[in-house]
C-alpha atoms as a PDB file:
ATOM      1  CA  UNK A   1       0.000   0.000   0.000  1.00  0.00           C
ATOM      2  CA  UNK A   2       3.111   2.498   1.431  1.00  0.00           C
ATOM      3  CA  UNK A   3       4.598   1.510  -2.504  1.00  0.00           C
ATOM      4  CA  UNK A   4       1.163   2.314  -4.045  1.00  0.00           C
ATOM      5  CA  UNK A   5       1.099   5.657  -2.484  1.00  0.00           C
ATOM      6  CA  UNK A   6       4.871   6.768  -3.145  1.00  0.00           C
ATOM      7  CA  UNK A   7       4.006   5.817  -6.962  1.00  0.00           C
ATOM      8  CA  UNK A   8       0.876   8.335  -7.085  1.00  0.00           C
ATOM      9  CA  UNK A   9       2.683  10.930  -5.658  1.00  0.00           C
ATOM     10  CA  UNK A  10       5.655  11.034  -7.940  1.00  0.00           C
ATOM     11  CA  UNK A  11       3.313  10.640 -10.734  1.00  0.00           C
ATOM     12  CA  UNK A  12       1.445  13.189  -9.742  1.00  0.00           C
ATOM     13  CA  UNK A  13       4.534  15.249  -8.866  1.00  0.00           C
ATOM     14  CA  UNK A  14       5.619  14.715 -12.548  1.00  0.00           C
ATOM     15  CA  UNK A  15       2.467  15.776 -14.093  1.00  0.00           C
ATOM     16  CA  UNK A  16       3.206  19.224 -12.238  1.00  0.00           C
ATOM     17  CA  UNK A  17       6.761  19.806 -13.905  1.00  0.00           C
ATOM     18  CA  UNK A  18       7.173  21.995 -17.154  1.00  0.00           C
ATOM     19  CA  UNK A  19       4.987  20.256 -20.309  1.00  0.00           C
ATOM     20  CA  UNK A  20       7.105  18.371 -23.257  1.00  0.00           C
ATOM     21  CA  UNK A  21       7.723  20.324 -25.916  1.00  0.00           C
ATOM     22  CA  UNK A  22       5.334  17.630 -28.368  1.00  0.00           C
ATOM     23  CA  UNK A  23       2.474  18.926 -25.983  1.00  0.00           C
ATOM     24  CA  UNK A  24       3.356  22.440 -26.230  1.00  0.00           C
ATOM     25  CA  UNK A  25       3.162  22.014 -29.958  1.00  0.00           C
ATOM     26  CA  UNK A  26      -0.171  20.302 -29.618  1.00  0.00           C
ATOM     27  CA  UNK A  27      -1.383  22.444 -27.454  1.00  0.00           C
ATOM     28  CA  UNK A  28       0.019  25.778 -30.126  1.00  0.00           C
ATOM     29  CA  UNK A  29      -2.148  23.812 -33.107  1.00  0.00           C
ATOM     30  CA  UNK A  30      -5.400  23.447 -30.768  1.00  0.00           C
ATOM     31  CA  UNK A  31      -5.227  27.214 -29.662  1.00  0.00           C
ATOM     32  CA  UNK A  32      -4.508  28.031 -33.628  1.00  0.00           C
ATOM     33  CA  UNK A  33      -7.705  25.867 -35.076  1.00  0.00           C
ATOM     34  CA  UNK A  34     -10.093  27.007 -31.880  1.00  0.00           C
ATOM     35  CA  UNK A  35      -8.717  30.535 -32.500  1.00  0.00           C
ATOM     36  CA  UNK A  36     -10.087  30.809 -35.701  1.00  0.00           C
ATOM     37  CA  UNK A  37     -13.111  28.859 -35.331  1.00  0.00           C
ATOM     38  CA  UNK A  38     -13.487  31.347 -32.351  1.00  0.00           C
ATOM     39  CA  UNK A  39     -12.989  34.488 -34.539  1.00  0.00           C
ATOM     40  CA  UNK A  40     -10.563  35.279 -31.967  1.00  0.00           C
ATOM     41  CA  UNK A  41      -7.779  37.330 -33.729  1.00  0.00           C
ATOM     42  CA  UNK A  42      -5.671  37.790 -30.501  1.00  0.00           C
ATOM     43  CA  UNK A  43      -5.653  34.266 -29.586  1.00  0.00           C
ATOM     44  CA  UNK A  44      -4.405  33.461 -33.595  1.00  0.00           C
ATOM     45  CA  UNK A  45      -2.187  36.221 -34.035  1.00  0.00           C
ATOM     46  CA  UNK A  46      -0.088  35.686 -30.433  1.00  0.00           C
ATOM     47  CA  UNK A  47       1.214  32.546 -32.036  1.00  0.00           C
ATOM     48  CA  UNK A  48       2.637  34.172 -34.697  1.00  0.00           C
ATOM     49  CA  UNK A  49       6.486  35.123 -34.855  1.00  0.00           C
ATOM     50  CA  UNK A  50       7.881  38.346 -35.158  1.00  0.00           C
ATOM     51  CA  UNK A  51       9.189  37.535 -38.606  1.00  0.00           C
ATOM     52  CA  UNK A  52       6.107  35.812 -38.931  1.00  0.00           C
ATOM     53  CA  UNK A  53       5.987  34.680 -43.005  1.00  0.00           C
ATOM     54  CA  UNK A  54       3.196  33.840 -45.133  1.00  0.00           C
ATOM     55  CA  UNK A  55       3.904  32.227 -48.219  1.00  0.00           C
ATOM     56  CA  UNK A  56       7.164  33.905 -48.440  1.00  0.00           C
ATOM     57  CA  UNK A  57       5.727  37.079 -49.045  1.00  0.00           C
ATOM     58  CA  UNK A  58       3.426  38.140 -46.115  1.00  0.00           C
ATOM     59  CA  UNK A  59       4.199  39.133 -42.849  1.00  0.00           C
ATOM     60  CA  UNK A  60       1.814  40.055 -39.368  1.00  0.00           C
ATOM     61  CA  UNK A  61       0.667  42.952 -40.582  1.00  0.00           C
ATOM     62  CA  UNK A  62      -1.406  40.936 -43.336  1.00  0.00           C
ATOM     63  CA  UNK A  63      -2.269  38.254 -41.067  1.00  0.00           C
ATOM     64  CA  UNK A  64      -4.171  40.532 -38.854  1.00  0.00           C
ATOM     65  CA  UNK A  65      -5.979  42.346 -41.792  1.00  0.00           C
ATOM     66  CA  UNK A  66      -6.830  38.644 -43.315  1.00  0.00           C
ATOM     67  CA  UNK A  67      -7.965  37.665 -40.135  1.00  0.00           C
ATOM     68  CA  UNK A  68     -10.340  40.981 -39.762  1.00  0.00           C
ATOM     69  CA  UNK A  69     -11.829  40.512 -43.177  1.00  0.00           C
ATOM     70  CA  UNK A  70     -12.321  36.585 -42.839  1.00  0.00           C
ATOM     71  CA  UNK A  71     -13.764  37.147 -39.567  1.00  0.00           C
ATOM     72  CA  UNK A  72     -16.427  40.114 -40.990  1.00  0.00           C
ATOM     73  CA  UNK A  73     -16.855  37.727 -43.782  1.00  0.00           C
ATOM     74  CA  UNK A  74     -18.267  34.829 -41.908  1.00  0.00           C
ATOM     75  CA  UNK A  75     -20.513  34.757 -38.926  1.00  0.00           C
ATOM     76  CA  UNK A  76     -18.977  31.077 -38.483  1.00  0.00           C
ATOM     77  CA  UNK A  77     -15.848  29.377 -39.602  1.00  0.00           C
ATOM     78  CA  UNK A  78     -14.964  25.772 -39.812  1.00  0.00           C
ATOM     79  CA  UNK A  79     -11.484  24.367 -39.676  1.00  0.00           C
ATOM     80  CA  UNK A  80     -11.389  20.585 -40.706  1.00  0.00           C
ATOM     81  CA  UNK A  81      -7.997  18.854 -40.123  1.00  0.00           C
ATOM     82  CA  UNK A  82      -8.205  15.701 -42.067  1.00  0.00           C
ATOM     83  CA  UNK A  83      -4.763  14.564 -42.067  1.00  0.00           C
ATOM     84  CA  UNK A  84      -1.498  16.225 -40.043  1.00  0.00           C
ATOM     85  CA  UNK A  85       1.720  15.275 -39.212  1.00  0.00           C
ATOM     86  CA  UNK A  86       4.234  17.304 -36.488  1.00  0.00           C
ATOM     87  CA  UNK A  87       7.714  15.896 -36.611  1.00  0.00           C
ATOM     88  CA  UNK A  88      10.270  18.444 -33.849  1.00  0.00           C
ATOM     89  CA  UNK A  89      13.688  18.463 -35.888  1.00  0.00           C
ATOM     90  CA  UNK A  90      15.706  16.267 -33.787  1.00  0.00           C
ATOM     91  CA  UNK A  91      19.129  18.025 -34.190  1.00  0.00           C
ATOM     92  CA  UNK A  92      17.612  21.666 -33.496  1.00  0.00           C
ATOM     93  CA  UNK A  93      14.719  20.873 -31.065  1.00  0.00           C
ATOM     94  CA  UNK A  94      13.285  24.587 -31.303  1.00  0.00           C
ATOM     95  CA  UNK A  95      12.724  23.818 -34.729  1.00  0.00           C
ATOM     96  CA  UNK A  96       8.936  21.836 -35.823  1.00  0.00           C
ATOM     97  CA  UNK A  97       7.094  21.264 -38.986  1.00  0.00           C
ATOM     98  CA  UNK A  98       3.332  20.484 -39.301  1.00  0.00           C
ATOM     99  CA  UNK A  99       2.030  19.293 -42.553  1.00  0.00           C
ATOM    100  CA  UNK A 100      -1.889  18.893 -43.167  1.00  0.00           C
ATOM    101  CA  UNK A 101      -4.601  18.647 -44.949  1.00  0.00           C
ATOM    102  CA  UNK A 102      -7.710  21.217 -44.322  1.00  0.00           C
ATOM    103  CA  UNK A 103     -11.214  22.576 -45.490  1.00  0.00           C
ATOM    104  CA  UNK A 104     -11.639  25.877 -44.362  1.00  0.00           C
ATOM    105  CA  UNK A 105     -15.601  26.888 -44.880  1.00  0.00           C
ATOM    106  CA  UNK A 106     -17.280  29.645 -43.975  1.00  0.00           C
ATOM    107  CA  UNK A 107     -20.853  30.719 -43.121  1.00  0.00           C
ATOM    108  CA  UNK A 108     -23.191  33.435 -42.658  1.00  0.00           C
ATOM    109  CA  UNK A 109     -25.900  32.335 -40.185  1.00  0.00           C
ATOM    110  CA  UNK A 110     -26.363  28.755 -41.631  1.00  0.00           C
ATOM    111  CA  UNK A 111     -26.033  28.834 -44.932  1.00  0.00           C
ATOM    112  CA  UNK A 112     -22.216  28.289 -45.745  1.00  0.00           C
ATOM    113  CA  UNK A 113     -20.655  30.724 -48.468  1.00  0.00           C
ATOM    114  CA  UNK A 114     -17.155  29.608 -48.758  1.00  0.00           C
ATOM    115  CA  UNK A 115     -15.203  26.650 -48.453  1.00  0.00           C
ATOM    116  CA  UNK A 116     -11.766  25.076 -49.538  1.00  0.00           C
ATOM    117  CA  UNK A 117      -9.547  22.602 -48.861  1.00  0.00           C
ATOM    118  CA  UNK A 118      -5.880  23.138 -48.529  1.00  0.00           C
ATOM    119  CA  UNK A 119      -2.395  21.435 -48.480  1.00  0.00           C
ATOM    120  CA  UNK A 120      -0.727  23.760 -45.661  1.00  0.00           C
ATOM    121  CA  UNK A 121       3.332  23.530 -44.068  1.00  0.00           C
ATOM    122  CA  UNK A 122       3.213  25.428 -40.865  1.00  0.00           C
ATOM    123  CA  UNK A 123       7.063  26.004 -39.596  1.00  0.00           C
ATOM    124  CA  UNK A 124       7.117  26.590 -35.773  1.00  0.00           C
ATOM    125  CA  UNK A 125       9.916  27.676 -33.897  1.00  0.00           C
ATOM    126  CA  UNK A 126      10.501  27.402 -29.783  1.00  0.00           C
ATOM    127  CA  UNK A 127      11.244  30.559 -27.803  1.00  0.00           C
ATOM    128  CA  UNK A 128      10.924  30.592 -24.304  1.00  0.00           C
ATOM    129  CA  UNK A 129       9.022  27.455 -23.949  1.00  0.00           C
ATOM    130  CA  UNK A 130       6.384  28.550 -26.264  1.00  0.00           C
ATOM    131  CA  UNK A 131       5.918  27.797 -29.712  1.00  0.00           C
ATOM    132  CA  UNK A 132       5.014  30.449 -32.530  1.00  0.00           C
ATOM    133  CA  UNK A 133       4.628  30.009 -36.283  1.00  0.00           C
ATOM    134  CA  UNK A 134       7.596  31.196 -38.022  1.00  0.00           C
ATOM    135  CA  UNK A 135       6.126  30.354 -41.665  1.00  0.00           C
ATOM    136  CA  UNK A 136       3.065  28.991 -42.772  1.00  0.00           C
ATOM    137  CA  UNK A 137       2.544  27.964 -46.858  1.00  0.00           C
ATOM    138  CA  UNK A 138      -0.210  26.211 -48.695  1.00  0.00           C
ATOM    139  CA  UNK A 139      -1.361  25.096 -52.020  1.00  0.00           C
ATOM    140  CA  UNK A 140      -5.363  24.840 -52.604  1.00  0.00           C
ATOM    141  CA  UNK A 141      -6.364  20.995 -53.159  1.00  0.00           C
ATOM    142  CA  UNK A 142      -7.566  20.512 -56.410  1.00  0.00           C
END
């Protein structure tokens, strides 16, 4: 019993220390999705980096005014993640790629007026213990 108790209390213990970096990441792509299904700018746009990229041609200052026009645009928005991977860069653990598959639609009450589905690289990088989006590219699914 003594045994039992000393293991629930180091497991417990451990479950208090800092979070793995994979469940930082996860935790970076939930607040991402649920920020835009949210219309929450501020909750999307404190993930990005400083030198955020988009593309290789956009930077924050686009992100935010995309964000404001999808978010007028569409009284709802759906994100639809249908296939990711996350691999952290084992020789520079800041480093981590995510590569998915999503439909993005978008509605106005309940009738939906947009959607498309998209082949998206998101490049995140680690500072501080928390994980922004350095680049993000995509290529609309055919």
């Amino acid at each position: 019993m003594r045994i039992l108790l000393l293991l629930l209390i180091s497991l417990s213990l451990g479950a208090c220390g800092p979070s793995s970096p994979d469940a930082r990441l996860n935790q970076a792509l939930e607040q991402l999705q649920e920020g835009i299904e949210s219309r929450d700018r501020e909750q999307v746009t404190e993930l990005l980096h400083p030198q955020f990229s988009a593309q290789d041609q956009y930077d924050n200052a686009w992100a935010e005014r995309t964000l404001r026009l999808m978010f007028l645009q569409n009284q709802r928005i759906g994100v639809l993640v249908s296939s990711q991977t996350t691999t952290i860069d084992p020789a520079y653990p800041e480093r981590a790629e995510t590569t998915a598959r999503v439909t993005l639609a978008g509605a106005e009450r309940f009738l939906p007026n947009s959607a498309g589905q998209y082949d998206i690289r998101l490049f995140w990088l680690d500072e501080d213990g928390h994980w922004l989006l350095r680049d993000i590219d995509w290529q609309r699914v055919r």
